[in-house]
Structure formats: structure tokens, C-alpha cells
N, C-alpha and C. Protein backbone atom coordinates (compact mmCIF):
# COMPACT_ATOMS: atom_id res chain seq x y z
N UNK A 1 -11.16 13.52 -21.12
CA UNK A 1 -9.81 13.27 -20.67
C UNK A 1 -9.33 11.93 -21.22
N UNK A 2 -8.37 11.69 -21.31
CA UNK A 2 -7.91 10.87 -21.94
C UNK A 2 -6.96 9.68 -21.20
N UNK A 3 -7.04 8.30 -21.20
CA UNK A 3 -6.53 7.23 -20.43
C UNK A 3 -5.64 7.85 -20.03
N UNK A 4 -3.58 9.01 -20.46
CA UNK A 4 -2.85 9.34 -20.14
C UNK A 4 -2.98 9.82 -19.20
N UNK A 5 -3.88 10.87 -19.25
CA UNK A 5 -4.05 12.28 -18.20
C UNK A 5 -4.64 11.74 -17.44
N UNK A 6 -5.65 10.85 -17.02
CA UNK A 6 -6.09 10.42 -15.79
C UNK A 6 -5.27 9.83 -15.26
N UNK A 7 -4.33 8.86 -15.75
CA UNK A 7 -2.82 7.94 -15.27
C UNK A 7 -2.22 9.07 -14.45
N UNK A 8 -2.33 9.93 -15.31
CA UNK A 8 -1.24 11.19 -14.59
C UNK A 8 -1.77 12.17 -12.93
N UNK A 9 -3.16 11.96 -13.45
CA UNK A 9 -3.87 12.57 -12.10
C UNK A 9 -3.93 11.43 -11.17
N UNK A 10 -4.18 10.49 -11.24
CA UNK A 10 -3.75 9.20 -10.49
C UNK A 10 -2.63 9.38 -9.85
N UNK A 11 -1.31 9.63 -10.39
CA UNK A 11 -0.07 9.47 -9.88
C UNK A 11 0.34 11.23 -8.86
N UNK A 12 -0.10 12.25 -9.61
CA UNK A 12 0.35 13.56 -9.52
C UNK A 12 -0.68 14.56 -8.86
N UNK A 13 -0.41 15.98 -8.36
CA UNK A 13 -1.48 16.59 -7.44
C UNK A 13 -1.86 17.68 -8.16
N UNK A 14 -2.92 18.25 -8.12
CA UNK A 14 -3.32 19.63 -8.70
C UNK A 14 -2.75 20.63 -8.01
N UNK A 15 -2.56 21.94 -8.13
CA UNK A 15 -2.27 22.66 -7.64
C UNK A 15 -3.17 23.14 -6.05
N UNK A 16 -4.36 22.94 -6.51
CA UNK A 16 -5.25 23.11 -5.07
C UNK A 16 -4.92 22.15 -4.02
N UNK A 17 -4.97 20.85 -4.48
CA UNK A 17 -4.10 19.93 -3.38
C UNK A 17 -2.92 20.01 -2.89
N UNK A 18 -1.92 20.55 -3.73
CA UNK A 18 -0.54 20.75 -3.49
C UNK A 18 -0.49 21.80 -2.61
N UNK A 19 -1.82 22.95 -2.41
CA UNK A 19 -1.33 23.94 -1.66
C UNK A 19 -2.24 23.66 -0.21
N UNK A 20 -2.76 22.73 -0.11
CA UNK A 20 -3.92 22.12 0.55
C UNK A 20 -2.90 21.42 2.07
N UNK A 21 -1.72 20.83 0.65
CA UNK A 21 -0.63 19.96 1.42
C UNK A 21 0.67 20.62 2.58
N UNK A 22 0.63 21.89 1.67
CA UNK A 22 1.67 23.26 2.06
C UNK A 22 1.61 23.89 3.16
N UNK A 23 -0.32 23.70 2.81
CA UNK A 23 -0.61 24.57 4.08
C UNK A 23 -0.95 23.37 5.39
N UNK A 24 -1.02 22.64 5.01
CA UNK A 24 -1.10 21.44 6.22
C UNK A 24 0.08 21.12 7.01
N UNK A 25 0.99 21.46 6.49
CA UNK A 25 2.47 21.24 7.00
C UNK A 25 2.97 22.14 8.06
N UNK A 26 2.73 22.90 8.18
CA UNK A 26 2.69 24.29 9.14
C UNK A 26 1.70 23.90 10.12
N UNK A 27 0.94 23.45 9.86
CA UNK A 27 -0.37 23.77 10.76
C UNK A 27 0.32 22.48 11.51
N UNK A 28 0.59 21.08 10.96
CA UNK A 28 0.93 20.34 11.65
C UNK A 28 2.56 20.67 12.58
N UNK A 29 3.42 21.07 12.47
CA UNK A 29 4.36 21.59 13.23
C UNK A 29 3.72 22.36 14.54
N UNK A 30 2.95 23.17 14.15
CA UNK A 30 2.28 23.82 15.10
C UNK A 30 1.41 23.60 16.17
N UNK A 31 0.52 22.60 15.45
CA UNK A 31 -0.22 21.65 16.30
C UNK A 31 1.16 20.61 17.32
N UNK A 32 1.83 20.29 16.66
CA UNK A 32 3.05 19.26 16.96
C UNK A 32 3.43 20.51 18.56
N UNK A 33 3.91 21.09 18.43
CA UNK A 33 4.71 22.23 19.21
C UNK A 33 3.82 22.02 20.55
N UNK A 34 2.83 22.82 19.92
CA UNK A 34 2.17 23.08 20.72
C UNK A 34 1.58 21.88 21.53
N UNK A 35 1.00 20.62 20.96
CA UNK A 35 0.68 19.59 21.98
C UNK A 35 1.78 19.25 23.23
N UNK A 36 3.10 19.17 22.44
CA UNK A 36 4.27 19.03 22.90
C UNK A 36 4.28 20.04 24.27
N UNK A 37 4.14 21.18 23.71
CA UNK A 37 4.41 21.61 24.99
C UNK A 37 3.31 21.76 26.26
N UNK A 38 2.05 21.48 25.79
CA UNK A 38 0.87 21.11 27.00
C UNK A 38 1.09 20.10 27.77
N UNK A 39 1.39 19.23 26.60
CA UNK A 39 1.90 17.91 27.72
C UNK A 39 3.10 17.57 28.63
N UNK A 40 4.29 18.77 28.35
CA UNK A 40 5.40 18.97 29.26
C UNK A 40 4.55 19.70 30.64
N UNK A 41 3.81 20.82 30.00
CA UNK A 41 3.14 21.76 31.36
C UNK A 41 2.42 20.58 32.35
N UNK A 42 1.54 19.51 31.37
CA UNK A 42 0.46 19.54 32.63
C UNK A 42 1.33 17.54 32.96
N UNK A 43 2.03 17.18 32.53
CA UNK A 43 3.04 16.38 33.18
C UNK A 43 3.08 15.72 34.61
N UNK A 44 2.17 15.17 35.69
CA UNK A 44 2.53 15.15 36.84
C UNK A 44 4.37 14.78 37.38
N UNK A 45 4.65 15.13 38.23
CA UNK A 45 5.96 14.88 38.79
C UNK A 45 6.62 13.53 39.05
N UNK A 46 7.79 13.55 39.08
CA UNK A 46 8.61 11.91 38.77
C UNK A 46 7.74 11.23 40.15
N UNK A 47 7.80 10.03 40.39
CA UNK A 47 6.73 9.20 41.12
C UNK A 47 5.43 9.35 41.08
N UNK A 48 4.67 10.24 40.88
CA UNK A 48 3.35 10.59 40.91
C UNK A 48 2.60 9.48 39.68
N UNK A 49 1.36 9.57 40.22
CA UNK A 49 0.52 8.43 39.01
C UNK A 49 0.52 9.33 37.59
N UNK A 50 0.64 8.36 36.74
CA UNK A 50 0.36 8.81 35.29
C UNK A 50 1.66 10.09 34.91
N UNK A 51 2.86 9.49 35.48
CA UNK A 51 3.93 10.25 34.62
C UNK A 51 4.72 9.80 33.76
N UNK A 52 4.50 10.36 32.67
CA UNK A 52 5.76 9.78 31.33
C UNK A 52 6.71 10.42 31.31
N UNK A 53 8.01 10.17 31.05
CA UNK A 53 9.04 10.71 31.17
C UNK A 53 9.32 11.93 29.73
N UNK A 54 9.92 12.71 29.79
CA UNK A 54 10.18 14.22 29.48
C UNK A 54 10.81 13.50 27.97
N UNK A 55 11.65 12.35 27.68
CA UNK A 55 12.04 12.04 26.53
C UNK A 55 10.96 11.85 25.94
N UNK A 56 10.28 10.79 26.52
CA UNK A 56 9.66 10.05 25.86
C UNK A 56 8.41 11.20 25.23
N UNK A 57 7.84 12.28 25.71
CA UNK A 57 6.95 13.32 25.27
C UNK A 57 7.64 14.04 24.20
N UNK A 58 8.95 14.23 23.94
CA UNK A 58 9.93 15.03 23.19
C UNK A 58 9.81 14.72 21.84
N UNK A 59 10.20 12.57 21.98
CA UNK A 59 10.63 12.21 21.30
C UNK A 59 8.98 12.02 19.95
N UNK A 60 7.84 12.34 20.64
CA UNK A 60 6.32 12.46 20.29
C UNK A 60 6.41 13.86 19.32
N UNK A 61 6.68 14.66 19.80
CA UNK A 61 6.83 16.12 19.28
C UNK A 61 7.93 16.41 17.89
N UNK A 62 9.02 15.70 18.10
CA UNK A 62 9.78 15.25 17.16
C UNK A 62 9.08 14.88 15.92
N UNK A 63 8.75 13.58 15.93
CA UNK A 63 7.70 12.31 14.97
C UNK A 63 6.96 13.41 14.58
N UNK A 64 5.85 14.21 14.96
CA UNK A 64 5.01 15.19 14.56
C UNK A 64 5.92 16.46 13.08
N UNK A 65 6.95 17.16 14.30
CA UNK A 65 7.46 18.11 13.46
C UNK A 65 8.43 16.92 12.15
N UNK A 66 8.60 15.98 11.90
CA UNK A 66 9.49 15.11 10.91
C UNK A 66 8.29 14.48 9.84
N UNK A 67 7.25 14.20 10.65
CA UNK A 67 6.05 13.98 9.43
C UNK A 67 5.59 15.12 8.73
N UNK A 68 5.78 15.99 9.51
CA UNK A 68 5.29 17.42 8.73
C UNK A 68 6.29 17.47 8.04
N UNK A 69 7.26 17.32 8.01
CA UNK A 69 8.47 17.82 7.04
C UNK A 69 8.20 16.80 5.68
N UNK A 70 7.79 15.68 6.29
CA UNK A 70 7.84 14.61 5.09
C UNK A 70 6.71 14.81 4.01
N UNK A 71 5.64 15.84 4.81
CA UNK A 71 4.49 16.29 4.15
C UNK A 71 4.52 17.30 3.19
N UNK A 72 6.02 18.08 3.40
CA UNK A 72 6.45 19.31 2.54
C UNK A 72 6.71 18.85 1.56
N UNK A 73 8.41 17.79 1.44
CA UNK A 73 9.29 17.17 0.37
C UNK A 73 8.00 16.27 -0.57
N UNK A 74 6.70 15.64 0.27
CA UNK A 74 6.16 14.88 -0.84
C UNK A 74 5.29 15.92 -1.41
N UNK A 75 4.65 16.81 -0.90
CA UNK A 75 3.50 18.00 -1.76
C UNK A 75 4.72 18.86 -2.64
N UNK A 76 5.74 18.93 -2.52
CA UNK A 76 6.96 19.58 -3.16
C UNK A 76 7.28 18.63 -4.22
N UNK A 77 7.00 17.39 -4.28
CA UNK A 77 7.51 16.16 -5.37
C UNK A 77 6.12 15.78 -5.71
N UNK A 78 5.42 16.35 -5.07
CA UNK A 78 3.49 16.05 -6.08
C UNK A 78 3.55 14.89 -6.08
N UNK A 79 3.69 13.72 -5.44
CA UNK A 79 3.36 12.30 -5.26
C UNK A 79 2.07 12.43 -4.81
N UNK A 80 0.93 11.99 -4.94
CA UNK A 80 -0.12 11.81 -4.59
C UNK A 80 -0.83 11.25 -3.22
N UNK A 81 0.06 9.63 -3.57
CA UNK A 81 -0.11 8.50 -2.47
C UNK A 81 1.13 8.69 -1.55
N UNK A 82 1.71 9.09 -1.90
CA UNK A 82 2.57 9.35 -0.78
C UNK A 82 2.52 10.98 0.33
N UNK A 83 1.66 12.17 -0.19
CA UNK A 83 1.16 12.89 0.38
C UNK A 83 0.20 12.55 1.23
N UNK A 84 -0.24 11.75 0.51
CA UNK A 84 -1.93 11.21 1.05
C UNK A 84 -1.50 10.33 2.46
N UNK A 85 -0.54 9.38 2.22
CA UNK A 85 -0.12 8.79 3.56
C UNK A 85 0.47 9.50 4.74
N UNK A 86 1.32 10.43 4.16
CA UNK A 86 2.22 11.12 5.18
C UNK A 86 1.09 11.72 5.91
N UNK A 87 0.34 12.21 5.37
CA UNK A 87 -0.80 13.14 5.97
C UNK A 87 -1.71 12.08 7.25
N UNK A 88 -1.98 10.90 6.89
CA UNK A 88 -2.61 10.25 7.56
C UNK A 88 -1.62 9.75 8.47
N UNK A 89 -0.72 9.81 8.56
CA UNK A 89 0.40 9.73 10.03
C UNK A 89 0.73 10.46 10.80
N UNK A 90 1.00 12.06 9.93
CA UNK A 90 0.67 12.84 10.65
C UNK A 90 -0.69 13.12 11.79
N UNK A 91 -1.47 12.84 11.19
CA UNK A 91 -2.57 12.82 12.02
C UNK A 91 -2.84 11.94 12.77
N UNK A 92 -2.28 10.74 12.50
CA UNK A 92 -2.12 9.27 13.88
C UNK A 92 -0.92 10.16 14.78
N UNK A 93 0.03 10.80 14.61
CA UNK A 93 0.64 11.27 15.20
C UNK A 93 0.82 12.07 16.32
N UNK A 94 -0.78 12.69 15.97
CA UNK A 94 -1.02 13.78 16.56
C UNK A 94 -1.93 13.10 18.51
N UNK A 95 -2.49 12.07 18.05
CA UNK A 95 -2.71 11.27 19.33
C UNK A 95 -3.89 11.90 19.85
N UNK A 96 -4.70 12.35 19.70
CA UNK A 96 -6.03 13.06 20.19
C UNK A 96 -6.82 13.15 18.87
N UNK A 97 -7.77 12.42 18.60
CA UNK A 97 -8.95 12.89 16.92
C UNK A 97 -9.25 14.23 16.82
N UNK A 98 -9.34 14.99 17.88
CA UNK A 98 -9.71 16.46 17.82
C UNK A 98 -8.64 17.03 16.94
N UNK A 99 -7.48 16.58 17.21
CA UNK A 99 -6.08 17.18 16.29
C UNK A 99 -5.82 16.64 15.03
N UNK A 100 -5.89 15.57 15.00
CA UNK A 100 -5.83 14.66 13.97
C UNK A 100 -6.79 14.68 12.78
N UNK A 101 -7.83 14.84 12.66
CA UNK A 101 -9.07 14.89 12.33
C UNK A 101 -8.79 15.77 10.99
N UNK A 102 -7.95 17.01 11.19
CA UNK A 102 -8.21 17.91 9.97
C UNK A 102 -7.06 16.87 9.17
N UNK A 103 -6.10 16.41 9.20
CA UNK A 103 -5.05 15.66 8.59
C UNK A 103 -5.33 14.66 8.10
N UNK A 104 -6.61 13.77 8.53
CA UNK A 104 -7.32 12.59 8.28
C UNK A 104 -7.90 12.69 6.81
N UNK A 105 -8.75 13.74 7.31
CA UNK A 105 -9.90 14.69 6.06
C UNK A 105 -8.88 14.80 4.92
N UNK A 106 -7.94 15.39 5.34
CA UNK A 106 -7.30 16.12 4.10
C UNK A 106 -6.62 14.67 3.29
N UNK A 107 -6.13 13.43 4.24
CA UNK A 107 -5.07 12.39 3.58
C UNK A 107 -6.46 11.34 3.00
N UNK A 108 -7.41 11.54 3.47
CA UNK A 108 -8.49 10.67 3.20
C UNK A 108 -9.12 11.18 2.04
N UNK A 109 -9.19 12.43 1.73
CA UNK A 109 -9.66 12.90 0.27
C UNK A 109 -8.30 13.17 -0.62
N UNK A 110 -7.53 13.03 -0.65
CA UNK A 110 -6.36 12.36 -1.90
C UNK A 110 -6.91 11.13 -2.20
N UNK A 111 -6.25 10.31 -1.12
CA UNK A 111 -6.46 8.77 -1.60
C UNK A 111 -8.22 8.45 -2.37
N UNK A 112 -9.26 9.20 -1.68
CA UNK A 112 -10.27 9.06 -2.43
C UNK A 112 -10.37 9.61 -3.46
N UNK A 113 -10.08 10.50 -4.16
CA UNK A 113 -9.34 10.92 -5.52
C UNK A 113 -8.67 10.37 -6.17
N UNK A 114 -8.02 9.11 -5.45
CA UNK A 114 -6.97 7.80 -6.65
C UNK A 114 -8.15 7.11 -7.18
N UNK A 115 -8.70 6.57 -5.57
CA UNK A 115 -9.88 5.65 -5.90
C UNK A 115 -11.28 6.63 -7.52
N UNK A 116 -11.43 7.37 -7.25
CA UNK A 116 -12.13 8.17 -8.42
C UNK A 116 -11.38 8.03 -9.58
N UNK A 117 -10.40 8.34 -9.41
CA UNK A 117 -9.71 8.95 -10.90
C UNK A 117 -9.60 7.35 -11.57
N UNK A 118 -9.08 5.79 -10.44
CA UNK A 118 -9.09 4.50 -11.39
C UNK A 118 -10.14 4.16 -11.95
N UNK A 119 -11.14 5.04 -11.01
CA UNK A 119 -13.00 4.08 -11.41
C UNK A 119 -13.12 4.59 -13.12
N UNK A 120 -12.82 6.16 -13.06
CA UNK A 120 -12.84 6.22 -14.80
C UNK A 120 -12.09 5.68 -15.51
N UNK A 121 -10.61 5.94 -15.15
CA UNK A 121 -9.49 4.89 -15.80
C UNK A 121 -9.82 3.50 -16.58
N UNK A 122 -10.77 2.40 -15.74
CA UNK A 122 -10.94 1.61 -15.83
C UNK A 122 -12.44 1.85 -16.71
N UNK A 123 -13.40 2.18 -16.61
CA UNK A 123 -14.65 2.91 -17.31
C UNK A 123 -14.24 3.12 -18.51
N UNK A 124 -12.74 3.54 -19.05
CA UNK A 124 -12.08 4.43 -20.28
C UNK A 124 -11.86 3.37 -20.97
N UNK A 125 -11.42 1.76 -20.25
CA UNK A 125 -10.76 0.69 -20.82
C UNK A 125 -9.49 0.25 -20.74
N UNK A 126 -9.26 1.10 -19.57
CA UNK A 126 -7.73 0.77 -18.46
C UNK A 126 -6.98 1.84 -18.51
N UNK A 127 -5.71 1.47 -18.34
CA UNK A 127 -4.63 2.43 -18.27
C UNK A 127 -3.89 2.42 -19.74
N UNK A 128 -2.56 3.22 -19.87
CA UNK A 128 -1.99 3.86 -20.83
C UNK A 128 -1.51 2.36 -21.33
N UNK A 129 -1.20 2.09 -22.48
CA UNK A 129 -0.84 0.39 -22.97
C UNK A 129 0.69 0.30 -23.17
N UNK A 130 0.50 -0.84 -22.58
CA UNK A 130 2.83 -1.18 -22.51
C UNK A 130 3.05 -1.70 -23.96
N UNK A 131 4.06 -1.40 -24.10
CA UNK A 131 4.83 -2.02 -25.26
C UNK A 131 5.32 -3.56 -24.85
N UNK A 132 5.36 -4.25 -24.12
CA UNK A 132 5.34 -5.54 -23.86
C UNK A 132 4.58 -6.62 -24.03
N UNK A 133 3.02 -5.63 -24.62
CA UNK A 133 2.19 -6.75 -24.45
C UNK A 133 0.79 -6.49 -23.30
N UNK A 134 1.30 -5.74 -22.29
CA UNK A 134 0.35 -5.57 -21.41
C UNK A 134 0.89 -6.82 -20.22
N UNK A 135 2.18 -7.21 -20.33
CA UNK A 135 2.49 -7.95 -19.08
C UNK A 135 3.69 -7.07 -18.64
N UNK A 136 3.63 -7.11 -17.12
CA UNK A 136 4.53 -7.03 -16.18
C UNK A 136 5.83 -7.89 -16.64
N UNK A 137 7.15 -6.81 -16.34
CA UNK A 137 8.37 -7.61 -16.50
C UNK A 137 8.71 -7.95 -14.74
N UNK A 138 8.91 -8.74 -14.28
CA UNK A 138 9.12 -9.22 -13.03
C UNK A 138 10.70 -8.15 -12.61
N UNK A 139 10.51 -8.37 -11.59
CA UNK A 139 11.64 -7.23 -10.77
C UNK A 139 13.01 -7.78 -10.78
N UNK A 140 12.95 -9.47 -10.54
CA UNK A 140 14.86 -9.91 -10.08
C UNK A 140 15.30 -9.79 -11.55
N UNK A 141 16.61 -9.66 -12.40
CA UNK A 141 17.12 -9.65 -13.48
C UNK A 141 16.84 -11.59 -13.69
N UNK A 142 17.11 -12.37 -12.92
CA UNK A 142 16.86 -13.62 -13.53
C UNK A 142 15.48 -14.05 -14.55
N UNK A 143 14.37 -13.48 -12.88
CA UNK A 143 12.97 -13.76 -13.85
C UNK A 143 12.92 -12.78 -14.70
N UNK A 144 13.33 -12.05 -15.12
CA UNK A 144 13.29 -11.12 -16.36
C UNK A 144 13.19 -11.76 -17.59
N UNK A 145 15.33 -12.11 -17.49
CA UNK A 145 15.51 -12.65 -18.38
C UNK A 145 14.78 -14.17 -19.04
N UNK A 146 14.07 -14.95 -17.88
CA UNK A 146 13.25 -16.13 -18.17
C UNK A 146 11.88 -15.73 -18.84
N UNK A 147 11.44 -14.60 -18.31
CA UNK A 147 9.95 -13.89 -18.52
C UNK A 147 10.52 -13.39 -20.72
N UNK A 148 11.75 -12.76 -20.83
CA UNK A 148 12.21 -12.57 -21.91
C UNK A 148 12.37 -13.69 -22.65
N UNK A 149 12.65 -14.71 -22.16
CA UNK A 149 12.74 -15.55 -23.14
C UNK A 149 11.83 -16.67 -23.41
N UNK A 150 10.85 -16.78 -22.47
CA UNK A 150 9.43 -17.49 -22.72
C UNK A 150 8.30 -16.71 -23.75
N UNK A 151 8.42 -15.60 -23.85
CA UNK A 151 8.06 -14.03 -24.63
C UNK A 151 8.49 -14.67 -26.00
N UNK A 152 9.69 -14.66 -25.73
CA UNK A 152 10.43 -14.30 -27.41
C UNK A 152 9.75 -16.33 -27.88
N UNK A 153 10.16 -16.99 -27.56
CA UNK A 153 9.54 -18.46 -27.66
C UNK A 153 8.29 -18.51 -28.04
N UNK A 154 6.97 -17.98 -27.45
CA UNK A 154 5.73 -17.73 -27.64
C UNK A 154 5.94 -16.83 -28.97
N UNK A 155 6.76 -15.58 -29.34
CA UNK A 155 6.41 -15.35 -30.66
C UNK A 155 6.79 -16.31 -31.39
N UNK A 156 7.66 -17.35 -31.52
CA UNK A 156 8.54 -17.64 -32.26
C UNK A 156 7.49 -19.11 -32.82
N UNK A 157 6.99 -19.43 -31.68
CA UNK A 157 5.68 -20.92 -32.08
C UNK A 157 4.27 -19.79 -32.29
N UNK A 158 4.13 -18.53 -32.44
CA UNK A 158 2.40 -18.40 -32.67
C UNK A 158 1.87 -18.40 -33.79
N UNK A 159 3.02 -18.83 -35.16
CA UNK A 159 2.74 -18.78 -36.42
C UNK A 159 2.02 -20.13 -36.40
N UNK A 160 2.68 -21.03 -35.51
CA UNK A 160 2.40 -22.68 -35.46
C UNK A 160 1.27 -22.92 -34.82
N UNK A 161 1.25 -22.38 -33.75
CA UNK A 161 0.08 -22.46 -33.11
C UNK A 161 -1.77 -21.99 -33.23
N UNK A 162 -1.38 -20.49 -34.45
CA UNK A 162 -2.48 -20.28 -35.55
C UNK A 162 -3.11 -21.50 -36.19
N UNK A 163 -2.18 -22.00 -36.69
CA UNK A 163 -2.23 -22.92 -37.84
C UNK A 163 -3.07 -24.16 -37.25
N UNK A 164 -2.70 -25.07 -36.00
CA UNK A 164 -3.71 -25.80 -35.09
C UNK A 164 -4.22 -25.77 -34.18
N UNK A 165 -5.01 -26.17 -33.61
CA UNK A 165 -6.11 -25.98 -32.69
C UNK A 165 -5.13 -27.05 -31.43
N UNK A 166 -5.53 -25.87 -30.09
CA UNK A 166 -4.91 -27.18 -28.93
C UNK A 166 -6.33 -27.55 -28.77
N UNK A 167 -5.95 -29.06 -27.90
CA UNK A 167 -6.93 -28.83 -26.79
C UNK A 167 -7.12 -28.20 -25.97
N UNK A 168 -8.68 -28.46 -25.40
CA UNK A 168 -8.98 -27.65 -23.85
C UNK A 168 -8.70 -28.94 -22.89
N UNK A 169 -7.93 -27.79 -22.01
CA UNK A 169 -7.32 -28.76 -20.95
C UNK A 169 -9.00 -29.89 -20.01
N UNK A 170 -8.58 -31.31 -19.73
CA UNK A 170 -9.23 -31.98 -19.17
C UNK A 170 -9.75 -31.45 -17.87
N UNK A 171 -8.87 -30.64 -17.68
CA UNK A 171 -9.28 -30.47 -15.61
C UNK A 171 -7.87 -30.50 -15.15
N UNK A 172 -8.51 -30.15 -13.62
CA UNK A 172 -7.07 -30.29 -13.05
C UNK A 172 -6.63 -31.75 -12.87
N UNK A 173 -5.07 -31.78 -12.66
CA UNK A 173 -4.09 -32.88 -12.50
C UNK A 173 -4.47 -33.66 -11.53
N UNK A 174 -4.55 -34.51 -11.43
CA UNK A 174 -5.04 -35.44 -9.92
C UNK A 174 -3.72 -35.30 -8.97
N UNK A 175 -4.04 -35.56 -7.71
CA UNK A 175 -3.01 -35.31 -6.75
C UNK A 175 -1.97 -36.28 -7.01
N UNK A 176 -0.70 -35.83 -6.47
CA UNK A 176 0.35 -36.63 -6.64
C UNK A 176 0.74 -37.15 -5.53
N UNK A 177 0.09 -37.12 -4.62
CA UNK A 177 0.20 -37.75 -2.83
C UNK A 177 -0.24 -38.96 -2.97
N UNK A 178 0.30 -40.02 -1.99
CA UNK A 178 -0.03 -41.17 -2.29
C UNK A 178 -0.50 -41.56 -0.87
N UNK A 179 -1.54 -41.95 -0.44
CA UNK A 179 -1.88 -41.92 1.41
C UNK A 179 -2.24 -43.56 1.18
N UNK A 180 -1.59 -44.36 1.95
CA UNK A 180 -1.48 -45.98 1.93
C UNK A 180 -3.03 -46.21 2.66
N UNK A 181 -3.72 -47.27 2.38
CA UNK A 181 -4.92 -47.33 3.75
C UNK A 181 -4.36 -47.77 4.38
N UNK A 182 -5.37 -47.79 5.38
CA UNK A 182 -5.03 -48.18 6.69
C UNK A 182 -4.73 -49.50 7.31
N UNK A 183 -4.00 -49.74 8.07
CA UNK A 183 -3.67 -51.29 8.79
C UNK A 183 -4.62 -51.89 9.31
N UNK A 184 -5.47 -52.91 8.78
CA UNK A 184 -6.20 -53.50 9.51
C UNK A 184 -5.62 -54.04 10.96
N UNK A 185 -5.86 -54.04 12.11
CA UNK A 185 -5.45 -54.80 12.97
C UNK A 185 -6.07 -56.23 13.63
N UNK A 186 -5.22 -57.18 13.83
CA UNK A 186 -5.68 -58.54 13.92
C UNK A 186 -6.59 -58.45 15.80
N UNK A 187 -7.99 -58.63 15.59
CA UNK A 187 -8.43 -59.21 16.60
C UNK A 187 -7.60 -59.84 17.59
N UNK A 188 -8.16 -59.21 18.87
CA UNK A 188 -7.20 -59.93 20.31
C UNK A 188 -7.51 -61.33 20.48
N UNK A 189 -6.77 -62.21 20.77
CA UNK A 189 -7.70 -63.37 21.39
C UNK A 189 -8.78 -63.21 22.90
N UNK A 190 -9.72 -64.43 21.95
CA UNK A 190 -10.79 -64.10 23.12
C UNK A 190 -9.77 -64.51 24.41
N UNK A 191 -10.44 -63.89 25.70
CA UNK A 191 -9.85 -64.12 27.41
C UNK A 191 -10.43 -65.70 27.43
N UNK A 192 -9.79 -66.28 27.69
CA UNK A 192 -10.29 -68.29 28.20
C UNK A 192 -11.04 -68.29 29.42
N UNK A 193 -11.95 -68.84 28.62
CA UNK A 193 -13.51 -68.63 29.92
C UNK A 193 -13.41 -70.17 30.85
């Protein structure tokens, strides 16, 4: 395989995962529903110990069926890490490990599949190579344009800089803090005996 195609399995899902994801999405609605509605049944009554209110269980069941949805649109857009997460919320979602557990498994072997696929990536001699150089262009348009023009400067001196040798730097800079000593203070007079 080749640095590209692992970049690409890095980023993107196979079809077995994608349907892995499809079918997890259902199951989680269902699971969702259904917790939802055990916990309306077995509910004790308004004043009674250990009652949560009817929103607040709803609004649980909700979060469940909306992560599942988010689990469709990302196995539908083959994002990898972002399947892989939704899945692991879903399953924090779910609020019992017995439920959660298959959603864990499933979001915990994606992401361990990134982790695999960089270990060769990196084994291969990295990732796919930028036309920049192999540096990051910074995100605000300012440092861009500064990152662009320290770039273009560095080509513009490396004919010069072939040509002589720098030095190696001494070390680091000594501090630029200046801490005064301390005030001696003048002895009390002795007490008159």
C-alpha cells in the first residue's frame, strides 16, 4: 500500500465499517426508545425518593435518538474519526455499560484502526508530501501571509547561505530579569544596660 492509500484509510471507512456504523444506528435508537421508556414505567411518583422528572428522562431519550442520527450522516460521509466519536457518545449516552458497551467496542475499534493505519504510515516514512515544503501554513490570513513571506526570504538568502557556514548557536540567551539584592538592614541599637 502506498503512503496515499493509507492517508486515505486513515481519514475514510471500508465498507464493512460503514455498514458496521448503519447497523449501529438503529440498534442505538432502539436501545434509546426503549431505555426511555423503562425508565418512564419504573419512575417512582412526584414526592417519592429517587424521582426525576418526566422532562428531564425525555430530554435523555432525545440525546440518544440525535446521536444515533449523527451516527448515520457521519457513516453516510465515511469520516472515520468522527464515526468513531459519535459512536462513543452514543454509548456514554446510553448510561448503563451493559448498553453502552456494544457502541464502545464498535467506536473503540475505528479509532484503533487510525492508531494502526499511522503506525504504518509512519513505518512507510510519513504521510503524502506538501508542496510547501512539508510546513504547515498557519490558519489566520495574517500569519499566513508572514509565514509567506519569511518562506519566500529564506529562498531568496539560501543561495547565500550555501555559500557560508553560520555559526552554532552559543546556548541559550541569559535572562533578561534583573532581581536587585537584597537590603542589608542596619543593626538595632544595643538596649542601655
Amino acid at each position: 500500500m502506498t503512503s496515499e492509500e493509507i492517508a486515505h484509510r486513515i481519514k475514510r471507512l471500508d465498507d464493512r465499517e460503514r455498514f458496521l456504523a448503519l447497523t449501529a444506528a438503529p440498534l442505538g435508537v432502539l436501545v434509546g426508545i426503549l431505555l426511555t421508556a423503562v425508565a418512564i414505567h419504573l419512575n417512582p411518583g412526584v414526592g417519592k425518593a429517587k424521582h426525576v422528572a418526566d422532562s428531564t428522562i425525555y430530554i435523555e431519550g432525545g440525546a440518544r435518538i440525535l446521536l444515533s442520527g449523527i451516527v448515520v450522516l457521519a457513516a453516510m460521509s465515511r469520516r472515520r474519526s468522527l464515526v468513531g466519536f459519535a459512536l462513543l457518545f452514543l454509548g456514554t449516552a446510553m448510561g448503563s455499560p451493559l448498553f453502552a458497551l456494544p457502541f464502545w467496542a464498535l467506536g473503540g475499534y475505528l479509532i484503533w484502526r487510525v492508531f494502526k493505519y499511522q503506525k504504518a504510515l509512519t513505518a512507510k516514512g510519513g504521510g503524502p508530501s506538501r508542496a510547501g515544503g512539508g510546513r504547515r501554513v498557519p490558519a489566520s490570513p495574517r500569519a499566513a501571509g508572514r509565514a509567506g513571506a519569511a518562506a519566500a526570504r529564506a529562498r531568496a538568502q539560501s543561495p547565500r547561505r550555501r555559500s557560508r557556514k553560520e555559526p552554532a548557536p552559543a546556548g541559550p540567551t541569559p535572562s533578561k530579569r534583573y532581581t536587585p539584592p537584597r537590603p542589608t538592614r542596619p543593626r538595632p541599637p544595643a538596649p542601655p544596660s
